[in-house]
Every structure is written in C-alpha cells, then in structure tokens.
PDB file of N, CA and C in Angstrom:
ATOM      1  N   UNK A   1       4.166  -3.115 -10.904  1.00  0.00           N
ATOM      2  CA  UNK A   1       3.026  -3.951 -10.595  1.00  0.00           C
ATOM      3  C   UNK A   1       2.555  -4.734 -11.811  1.00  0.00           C
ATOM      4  N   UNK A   2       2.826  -4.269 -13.075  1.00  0.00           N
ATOM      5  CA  UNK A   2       2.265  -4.828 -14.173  1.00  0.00           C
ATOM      6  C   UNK A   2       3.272  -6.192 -14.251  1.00  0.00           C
ATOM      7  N   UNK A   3       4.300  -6.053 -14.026  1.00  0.00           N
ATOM      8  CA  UNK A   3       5.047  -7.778 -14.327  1.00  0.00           C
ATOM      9  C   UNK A   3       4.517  -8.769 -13.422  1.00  0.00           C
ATOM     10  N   UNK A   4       3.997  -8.351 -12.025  1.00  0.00           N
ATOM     11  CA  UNK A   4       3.241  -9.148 -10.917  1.00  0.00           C
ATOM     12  C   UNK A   4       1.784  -8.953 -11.070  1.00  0.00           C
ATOM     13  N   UNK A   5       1.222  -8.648 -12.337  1.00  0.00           N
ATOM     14  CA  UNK A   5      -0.160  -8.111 -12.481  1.00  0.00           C
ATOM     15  C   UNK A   5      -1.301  -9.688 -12.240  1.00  0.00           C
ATOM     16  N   UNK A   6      -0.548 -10.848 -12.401  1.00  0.00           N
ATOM     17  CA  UNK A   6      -1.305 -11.821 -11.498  1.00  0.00           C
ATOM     18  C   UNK A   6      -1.909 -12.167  -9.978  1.00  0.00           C
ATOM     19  N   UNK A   7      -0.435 -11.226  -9.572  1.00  0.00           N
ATOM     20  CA  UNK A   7      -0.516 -11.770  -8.028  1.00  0.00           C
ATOM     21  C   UNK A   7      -0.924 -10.165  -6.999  1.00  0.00           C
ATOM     22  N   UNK A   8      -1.159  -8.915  -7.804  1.00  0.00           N
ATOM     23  CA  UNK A   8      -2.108  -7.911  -7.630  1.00  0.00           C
ATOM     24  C   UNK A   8      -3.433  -7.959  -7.758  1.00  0.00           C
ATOM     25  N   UNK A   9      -4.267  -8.231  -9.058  1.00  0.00           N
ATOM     26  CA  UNK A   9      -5.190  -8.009  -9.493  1.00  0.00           C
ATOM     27  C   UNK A   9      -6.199  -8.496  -8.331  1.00  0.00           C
ATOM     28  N   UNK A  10      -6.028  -9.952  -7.754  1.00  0.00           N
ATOM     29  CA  UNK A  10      -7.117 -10.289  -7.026  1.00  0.00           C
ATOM     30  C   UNK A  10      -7.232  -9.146  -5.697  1.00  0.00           C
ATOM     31  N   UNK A  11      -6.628  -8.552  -5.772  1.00  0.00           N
ATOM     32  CA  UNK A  11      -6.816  -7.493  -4.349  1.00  0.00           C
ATOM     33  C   UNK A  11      -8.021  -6.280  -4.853  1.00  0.00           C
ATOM     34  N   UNK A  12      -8.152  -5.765  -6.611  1.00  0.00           N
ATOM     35  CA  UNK A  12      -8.805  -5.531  -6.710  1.00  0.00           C
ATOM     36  C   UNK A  12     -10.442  -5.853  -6.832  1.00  0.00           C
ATOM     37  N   UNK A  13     -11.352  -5.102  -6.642  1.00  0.00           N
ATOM     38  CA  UNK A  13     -12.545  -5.896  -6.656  1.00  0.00           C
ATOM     39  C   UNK A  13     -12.797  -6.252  -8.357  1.00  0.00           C
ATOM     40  N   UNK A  14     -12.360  -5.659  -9.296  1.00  0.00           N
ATOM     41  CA  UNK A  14     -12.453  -5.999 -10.641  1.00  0.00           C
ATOM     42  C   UNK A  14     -11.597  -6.716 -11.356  1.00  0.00           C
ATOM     43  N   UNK A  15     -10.618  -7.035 -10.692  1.00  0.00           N
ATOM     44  CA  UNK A  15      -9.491  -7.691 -10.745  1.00  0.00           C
ATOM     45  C   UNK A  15      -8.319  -7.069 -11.963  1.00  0.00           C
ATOM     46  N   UNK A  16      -7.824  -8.159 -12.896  1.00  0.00           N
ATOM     47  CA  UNK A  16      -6.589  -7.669 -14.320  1.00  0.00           C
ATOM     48  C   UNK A  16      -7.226  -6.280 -14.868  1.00  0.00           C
ATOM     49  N   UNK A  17      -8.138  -6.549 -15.410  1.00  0.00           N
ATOM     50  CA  UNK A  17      -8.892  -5.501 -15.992  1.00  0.00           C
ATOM     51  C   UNK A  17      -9.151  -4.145 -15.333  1.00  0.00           C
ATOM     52  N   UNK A  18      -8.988  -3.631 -14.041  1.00  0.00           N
ATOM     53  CA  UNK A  18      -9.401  -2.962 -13.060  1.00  0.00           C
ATOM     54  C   UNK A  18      -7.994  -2.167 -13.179  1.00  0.00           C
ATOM     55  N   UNK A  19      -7.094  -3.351 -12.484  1.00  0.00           N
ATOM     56  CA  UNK A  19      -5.478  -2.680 -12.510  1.00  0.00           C
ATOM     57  C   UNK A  19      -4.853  -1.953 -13.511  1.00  0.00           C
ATOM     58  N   UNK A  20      -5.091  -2.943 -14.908  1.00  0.00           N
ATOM     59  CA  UNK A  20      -4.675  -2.518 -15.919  1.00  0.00           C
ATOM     60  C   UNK A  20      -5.400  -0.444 -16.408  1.00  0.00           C
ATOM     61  N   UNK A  21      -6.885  -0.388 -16.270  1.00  0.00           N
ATOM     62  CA  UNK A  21      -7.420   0.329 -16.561  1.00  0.00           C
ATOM     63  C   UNK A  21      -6.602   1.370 -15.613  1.00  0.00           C
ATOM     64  N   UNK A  22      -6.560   1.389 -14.014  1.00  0.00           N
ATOM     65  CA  UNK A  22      -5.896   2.369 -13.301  1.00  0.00           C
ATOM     66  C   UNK A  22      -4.536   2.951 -13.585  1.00  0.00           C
ATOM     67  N   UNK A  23      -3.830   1.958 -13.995  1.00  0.00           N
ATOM     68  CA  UNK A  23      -2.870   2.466 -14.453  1.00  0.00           C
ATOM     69  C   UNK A  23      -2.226   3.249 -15.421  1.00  0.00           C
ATOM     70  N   UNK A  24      -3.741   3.009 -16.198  1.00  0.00           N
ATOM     71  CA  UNK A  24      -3.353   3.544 -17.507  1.00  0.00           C
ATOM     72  C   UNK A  24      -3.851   4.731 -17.296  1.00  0.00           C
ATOM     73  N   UNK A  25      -4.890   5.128 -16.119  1.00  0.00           N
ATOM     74  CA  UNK A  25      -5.948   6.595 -16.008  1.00  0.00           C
ATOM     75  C   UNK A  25      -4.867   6.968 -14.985  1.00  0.00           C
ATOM     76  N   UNK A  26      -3.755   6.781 -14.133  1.00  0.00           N
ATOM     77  CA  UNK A  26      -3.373   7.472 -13.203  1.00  0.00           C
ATOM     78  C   UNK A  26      -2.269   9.024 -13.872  1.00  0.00           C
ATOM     79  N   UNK A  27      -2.738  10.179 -12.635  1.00  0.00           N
ATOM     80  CA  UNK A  27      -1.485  11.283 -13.498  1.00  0.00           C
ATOM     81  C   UNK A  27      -0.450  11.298 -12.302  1.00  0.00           C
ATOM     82  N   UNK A  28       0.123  11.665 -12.717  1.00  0.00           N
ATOM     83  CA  UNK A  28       1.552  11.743 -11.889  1.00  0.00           C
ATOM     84  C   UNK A  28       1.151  12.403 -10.616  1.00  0.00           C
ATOM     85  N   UNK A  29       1.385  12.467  -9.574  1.00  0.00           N
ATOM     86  CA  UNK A  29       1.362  12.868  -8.496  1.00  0.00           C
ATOM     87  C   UNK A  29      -0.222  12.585  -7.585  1.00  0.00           C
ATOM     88  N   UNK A  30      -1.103  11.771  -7.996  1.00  0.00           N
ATOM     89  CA  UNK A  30      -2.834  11.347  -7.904  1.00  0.00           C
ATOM     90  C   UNK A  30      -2.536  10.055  -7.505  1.00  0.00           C
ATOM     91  N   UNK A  31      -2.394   9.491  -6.677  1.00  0.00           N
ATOM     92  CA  UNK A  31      -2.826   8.004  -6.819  1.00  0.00           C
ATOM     93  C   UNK A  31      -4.100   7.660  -5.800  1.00  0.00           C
ATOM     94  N   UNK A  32      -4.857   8.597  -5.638  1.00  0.00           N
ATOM     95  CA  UNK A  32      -6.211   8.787  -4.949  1.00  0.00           C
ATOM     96  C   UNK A  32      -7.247   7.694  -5.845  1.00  0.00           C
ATOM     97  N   UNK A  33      -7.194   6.409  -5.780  1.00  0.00           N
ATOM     98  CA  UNK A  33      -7.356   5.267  -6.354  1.00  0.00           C
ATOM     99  C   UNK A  33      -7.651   3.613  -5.886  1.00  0.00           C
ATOM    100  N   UNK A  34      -8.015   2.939  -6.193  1.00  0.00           N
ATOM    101  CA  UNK A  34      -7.494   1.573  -5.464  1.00  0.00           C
ATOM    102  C   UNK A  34      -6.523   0.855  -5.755  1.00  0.00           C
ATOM    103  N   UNK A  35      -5.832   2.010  -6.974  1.00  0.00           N
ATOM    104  CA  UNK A  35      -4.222   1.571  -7.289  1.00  0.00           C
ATOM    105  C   UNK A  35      -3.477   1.651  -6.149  1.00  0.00           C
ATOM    106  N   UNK A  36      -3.772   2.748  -5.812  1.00  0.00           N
ATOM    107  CA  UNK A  36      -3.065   3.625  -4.550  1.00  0.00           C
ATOM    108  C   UNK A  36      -2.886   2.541  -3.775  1.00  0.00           C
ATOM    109  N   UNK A  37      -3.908   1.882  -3.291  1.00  0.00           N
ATOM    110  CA  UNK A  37      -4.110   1.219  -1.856  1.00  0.00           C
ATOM    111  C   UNK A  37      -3.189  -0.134  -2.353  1.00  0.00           C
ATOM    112  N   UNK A  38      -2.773  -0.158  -3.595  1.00  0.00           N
ATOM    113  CA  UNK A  38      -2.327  -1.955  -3.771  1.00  0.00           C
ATOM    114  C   UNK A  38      -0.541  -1.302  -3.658  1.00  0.00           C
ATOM    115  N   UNK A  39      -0.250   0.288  -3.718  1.00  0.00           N
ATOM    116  CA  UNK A  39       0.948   0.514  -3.825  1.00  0.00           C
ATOM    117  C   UNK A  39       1.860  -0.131  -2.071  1.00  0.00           C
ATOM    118  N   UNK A  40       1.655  -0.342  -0.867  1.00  0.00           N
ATOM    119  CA  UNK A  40       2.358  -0.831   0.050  1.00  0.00           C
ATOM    120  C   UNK A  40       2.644  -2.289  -0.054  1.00  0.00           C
ATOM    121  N   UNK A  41       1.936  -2.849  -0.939  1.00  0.00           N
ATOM    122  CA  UNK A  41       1.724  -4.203  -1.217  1.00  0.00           C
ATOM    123  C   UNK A  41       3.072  -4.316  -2.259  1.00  0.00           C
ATOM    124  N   UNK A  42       3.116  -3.522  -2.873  1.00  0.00           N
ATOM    125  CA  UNK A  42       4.095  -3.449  -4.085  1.00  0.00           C
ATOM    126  C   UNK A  42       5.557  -3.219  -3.392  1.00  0.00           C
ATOM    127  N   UNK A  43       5.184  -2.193  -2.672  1.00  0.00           N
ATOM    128  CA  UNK A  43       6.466  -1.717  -1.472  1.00  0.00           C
ATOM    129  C   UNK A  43       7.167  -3.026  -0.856  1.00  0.00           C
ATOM    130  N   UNK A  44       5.587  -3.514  -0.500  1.00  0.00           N
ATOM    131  CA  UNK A  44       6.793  -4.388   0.479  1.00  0.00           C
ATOM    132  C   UNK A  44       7.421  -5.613  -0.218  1.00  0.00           C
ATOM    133  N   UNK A  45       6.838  -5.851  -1.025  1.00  0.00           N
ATOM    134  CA  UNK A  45       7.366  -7.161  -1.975  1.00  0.00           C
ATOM    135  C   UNK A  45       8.778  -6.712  -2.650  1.00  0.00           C
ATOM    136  N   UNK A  46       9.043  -5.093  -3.075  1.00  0.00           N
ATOM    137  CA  UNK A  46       9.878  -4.655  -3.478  1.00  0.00           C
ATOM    138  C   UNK A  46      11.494  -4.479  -2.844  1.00  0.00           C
ATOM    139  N   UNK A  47      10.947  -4.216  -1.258  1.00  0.00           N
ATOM    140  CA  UNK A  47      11.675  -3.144  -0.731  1.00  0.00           C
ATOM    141  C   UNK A  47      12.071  -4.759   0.394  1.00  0.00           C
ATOM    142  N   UNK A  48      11.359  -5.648   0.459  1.00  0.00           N
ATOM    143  CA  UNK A  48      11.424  -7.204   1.026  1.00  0.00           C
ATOM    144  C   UNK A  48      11.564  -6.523   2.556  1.00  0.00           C
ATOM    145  N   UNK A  49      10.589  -6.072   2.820  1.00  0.00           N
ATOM    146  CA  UNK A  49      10.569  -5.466   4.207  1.00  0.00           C
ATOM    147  C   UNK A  49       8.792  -5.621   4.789  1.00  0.00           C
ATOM    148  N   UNK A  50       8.175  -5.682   5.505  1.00  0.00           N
ATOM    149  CA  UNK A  50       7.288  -5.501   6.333  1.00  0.00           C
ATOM    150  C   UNK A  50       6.615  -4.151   6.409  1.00  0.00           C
ATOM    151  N   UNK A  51       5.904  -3.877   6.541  1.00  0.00           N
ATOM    152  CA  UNK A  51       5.092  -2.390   6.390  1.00  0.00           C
ATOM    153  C   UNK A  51       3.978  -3.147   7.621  1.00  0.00           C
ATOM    154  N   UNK A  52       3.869  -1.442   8.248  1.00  0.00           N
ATOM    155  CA  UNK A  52       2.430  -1.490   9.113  1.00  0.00           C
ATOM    156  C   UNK A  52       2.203  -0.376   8.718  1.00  0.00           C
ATOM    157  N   UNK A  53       1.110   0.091   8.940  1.00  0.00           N
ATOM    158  CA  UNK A  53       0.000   0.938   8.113  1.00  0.00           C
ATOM    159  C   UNK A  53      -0.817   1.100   9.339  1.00  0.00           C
ATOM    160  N   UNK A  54      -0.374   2.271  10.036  1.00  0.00           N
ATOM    161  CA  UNK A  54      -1.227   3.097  11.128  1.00  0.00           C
ATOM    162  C   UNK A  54      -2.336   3.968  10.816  1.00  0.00           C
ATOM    163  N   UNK A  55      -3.337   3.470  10.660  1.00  0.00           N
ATOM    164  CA  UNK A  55      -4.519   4.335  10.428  1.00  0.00           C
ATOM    165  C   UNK A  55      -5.901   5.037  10.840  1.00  0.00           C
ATOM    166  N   UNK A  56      -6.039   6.095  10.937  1.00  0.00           N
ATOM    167  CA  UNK A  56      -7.180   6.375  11.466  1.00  0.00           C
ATOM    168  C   UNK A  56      -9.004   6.370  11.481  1.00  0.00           C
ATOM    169  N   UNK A  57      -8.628   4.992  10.756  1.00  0.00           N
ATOM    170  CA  UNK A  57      -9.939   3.972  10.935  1.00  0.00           C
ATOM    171  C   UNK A  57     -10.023   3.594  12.128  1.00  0.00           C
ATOM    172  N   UNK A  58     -11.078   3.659  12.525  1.00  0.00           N
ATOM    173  CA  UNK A  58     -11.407   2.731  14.238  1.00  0.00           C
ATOM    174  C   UNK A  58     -11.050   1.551  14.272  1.00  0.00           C
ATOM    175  N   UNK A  59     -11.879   0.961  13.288  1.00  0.00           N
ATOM    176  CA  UNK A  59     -12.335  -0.818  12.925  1.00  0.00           C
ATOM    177  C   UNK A  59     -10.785  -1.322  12.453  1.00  0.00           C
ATOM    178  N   UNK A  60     -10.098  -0.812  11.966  1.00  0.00           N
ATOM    179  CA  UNK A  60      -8.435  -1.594  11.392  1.00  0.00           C
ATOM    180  C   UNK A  60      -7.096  -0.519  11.750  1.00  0.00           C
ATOM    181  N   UNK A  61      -7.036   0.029  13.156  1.00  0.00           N
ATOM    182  CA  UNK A  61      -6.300   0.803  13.505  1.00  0.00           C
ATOM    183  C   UNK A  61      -4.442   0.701  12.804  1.00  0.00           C
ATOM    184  N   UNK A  62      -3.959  -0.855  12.818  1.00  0.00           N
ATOM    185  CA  UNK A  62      -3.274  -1.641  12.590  1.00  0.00           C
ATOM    186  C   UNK A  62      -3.237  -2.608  11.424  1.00  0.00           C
ATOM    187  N   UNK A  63      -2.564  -2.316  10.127  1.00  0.00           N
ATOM    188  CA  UNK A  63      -2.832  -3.518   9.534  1.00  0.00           C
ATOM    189  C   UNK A  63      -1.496  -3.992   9.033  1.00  0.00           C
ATOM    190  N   UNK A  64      -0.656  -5.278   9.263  1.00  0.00           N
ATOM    191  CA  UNK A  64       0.766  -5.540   8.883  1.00  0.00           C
ATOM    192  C   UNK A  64       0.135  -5.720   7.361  1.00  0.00           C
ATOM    193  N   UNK A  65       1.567  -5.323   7.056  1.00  0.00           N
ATOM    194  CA  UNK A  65       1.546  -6.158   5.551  1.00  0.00           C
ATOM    195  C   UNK A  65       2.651  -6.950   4.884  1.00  0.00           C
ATOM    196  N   UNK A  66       2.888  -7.752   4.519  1.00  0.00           N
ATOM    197  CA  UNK A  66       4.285  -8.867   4.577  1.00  0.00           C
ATOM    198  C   UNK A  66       4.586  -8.665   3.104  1.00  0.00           C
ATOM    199  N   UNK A  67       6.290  -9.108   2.576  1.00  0.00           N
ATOM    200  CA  UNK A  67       5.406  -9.445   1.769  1.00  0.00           C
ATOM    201  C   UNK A  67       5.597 -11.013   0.896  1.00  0.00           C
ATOM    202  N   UNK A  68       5.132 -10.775  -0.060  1.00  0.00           N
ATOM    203  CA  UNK A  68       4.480 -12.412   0.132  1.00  0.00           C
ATOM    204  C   UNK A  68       5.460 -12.640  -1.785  1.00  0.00           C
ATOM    205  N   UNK A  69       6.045 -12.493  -2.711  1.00  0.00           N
ATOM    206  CA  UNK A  69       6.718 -12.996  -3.166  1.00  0.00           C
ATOM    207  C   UNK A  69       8.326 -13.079  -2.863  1.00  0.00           C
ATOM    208  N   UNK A  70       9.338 -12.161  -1.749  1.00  0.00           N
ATOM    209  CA  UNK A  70      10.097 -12.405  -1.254  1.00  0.00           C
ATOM    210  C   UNK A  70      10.268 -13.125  -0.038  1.00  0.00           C
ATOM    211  N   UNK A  71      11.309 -12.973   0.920  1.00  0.00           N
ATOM    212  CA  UNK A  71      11.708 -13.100   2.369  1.00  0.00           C
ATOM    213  C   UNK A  71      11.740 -11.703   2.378  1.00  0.00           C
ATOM    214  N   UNK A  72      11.643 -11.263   3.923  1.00  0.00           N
ATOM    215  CA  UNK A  72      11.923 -10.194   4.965  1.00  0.00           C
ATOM    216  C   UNK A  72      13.307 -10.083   4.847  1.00  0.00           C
ATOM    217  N   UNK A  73      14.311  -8.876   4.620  1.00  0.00           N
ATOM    218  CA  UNK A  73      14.869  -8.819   4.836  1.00  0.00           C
ATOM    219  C   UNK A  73      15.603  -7.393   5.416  1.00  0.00           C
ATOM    220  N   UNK A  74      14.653  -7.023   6.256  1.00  0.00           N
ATOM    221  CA  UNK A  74      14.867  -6.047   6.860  1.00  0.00           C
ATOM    222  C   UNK A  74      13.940  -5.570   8.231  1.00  0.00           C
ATOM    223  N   UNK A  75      14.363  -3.853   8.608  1.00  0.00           N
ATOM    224  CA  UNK A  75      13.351  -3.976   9.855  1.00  0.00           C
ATOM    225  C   UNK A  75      12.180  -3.379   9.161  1.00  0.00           C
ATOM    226  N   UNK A  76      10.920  -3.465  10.245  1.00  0.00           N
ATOM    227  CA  UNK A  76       9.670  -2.662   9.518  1.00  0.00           C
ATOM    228  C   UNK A  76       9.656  -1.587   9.000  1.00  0.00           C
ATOM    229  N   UNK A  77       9.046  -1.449   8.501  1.00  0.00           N
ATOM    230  CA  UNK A  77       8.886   0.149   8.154  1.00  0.00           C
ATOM    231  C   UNK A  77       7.325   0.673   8.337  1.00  0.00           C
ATOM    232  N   UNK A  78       7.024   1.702   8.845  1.00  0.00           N
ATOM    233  CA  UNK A  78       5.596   2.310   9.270  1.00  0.00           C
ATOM    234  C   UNK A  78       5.495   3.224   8.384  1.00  0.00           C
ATOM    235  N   UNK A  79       4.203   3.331   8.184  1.00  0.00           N
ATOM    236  CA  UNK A  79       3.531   4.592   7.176  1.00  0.00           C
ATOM    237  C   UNK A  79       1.657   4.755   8.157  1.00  0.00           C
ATOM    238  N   UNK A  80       1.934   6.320   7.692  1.00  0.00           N
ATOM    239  CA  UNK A  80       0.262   6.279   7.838  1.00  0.00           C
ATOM    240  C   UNK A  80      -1.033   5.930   6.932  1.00  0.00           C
ATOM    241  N   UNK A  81      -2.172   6.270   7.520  1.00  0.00           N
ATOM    242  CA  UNK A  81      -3.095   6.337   6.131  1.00  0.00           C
ATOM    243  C   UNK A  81      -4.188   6.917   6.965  1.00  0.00           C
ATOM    244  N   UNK A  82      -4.546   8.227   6.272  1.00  0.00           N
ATOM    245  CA  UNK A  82      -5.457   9.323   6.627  1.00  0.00           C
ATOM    246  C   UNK A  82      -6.678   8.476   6.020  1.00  0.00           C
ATOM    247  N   UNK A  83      -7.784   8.441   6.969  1.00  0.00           N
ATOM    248  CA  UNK A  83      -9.130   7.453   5.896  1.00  0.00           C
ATOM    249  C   UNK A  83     -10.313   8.429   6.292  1.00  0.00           C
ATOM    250  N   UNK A  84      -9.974   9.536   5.712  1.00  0.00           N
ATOM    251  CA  UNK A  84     -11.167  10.822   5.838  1.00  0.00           C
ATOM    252  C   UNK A  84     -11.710  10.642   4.386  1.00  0.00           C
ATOM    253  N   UNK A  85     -12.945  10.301   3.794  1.00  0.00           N
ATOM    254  CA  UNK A  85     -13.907   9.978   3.014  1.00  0.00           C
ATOM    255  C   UNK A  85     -13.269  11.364   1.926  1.00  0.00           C
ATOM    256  N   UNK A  86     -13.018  10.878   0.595  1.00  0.00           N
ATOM    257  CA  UNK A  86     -12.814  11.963  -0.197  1.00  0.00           C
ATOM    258  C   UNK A  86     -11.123  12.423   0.138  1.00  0.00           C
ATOM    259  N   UNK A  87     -10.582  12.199   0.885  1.00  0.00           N
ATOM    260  CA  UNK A  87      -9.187  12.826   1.127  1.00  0.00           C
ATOM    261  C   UNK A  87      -7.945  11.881   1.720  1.00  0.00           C
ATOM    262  N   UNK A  88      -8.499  10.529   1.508  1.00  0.00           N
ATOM    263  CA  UNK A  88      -7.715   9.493   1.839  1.00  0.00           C
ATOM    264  C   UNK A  88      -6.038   9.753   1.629  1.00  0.00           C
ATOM    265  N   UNK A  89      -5.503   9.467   2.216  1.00  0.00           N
ATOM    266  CA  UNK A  89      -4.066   9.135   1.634  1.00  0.00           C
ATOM    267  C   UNK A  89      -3.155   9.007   2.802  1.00  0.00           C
ATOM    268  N   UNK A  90      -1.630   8.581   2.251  1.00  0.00           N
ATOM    269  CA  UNK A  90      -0.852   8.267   2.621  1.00  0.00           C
ATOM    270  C   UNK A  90       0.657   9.010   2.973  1.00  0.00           C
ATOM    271  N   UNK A  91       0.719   8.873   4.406  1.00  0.00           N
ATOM    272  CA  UNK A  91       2.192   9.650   4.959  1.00  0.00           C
ATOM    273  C   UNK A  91       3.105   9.059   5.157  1.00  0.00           C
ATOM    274  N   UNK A  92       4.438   9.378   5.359  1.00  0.00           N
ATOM    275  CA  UNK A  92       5.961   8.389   5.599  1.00  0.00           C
ATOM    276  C   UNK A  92       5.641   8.707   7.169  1.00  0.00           C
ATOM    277  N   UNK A  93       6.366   7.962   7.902  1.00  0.00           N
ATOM    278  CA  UNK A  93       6.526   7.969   9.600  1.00  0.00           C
ATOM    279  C   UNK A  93       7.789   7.662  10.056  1.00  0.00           C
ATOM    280  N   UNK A  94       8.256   8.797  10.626  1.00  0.00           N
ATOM    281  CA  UNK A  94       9.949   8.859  11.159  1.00  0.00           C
ATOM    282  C   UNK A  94       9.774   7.886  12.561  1.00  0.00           C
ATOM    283  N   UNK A  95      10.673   7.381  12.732  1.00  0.00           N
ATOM    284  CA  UNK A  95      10.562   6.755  14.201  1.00  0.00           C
ATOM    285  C   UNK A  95      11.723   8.293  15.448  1.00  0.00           C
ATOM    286  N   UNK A  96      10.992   8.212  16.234  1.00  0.00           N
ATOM    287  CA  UNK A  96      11.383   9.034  16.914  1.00  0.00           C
ATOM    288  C   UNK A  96      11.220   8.665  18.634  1.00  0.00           C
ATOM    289  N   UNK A  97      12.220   9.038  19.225  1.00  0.00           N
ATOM    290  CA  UNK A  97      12.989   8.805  20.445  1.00  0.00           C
ATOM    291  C   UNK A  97      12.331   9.666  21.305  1.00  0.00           C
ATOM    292  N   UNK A  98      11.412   9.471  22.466  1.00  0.00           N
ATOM    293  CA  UNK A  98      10.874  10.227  23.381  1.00  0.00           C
ATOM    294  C   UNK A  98      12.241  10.241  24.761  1.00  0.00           C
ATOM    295  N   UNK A  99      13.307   9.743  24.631  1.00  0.00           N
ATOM    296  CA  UNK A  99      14.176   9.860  25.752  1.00  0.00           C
ATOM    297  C   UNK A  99      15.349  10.515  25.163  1.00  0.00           C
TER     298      UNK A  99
END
C-alpha cells in the first residue's frame, strides 16, 4: 500500500499521514484498524479481481469493490465482514453447491 500511498490515503479520514502512522503501529496478526478496512481495496487492485464484501450491517449489506488501478481479470471473489462494535473483522467465503 505504501508505493500506492497516493491513491489509498484519501479513503482515510486523516489521509498520508493516517496510513503512514497505521502502518507503522500495526503487529502482525491485528489489523483491527482503518488499515484493515483499506486492505480489500489493496486486494483487489492486487489480485485484479472484484471483491464483494457480505456484511452484517443492515444499512450496506453488499458492498462491490473494483479495482480501480488495474482491469478485472478474473471471477469475483467474496469475503465477509463481521461489523459487531469492538470485534469487527474479516472472513474468506468458500462458494458452495446446494445441489
């Protein structure tokens, strides 16, 4: 994220300075953060795939996320996001065959 630290930062509310600081406070296995939340953003620009983000917020059940310095070049990929106050975070999601 730091070589794209232009085209991150505005997602934070503090922006360069914000990112930079998180990154430097994060420990290995914690990203309980608003780093955290810019990591699918990073994914998908990385991984040049699409992400949806199933979550158990009422108000944004659904949120795509594209991404925006490559092309798509693949199928979606789904993840969750637990949004229980204090215990937020993020799960992988298998696609699975009910037939």
């Amino acid at each position: 994220m730091t070589a794209n630290i232009e085209h991150y930062s505005p997602l934070l509310q503090r922006g360069s300075c914000a990112l930079l600081t998180q990154i430097e406070l994060k420990k290995k296995g914690q990203w309980n953060s608003n780093l955290g939340d810019l990591v699918p953003f990073a994914i998908a620009n990385f991984l040049q795939r699409n992400i949806l983000i199933f979550s158990s917020e009422e108000t944004s059940p659904i949120t795509p996320i594209s991404p925006t310095l490559t092309e798509v070049q693949g199928k979606d990929l789904a993840i969750a996001r637990l949004a229980v106050p204090g215990f937020e975070h993020y799960d992988a999601l298998k696609e699975h065959n009910l037939c």
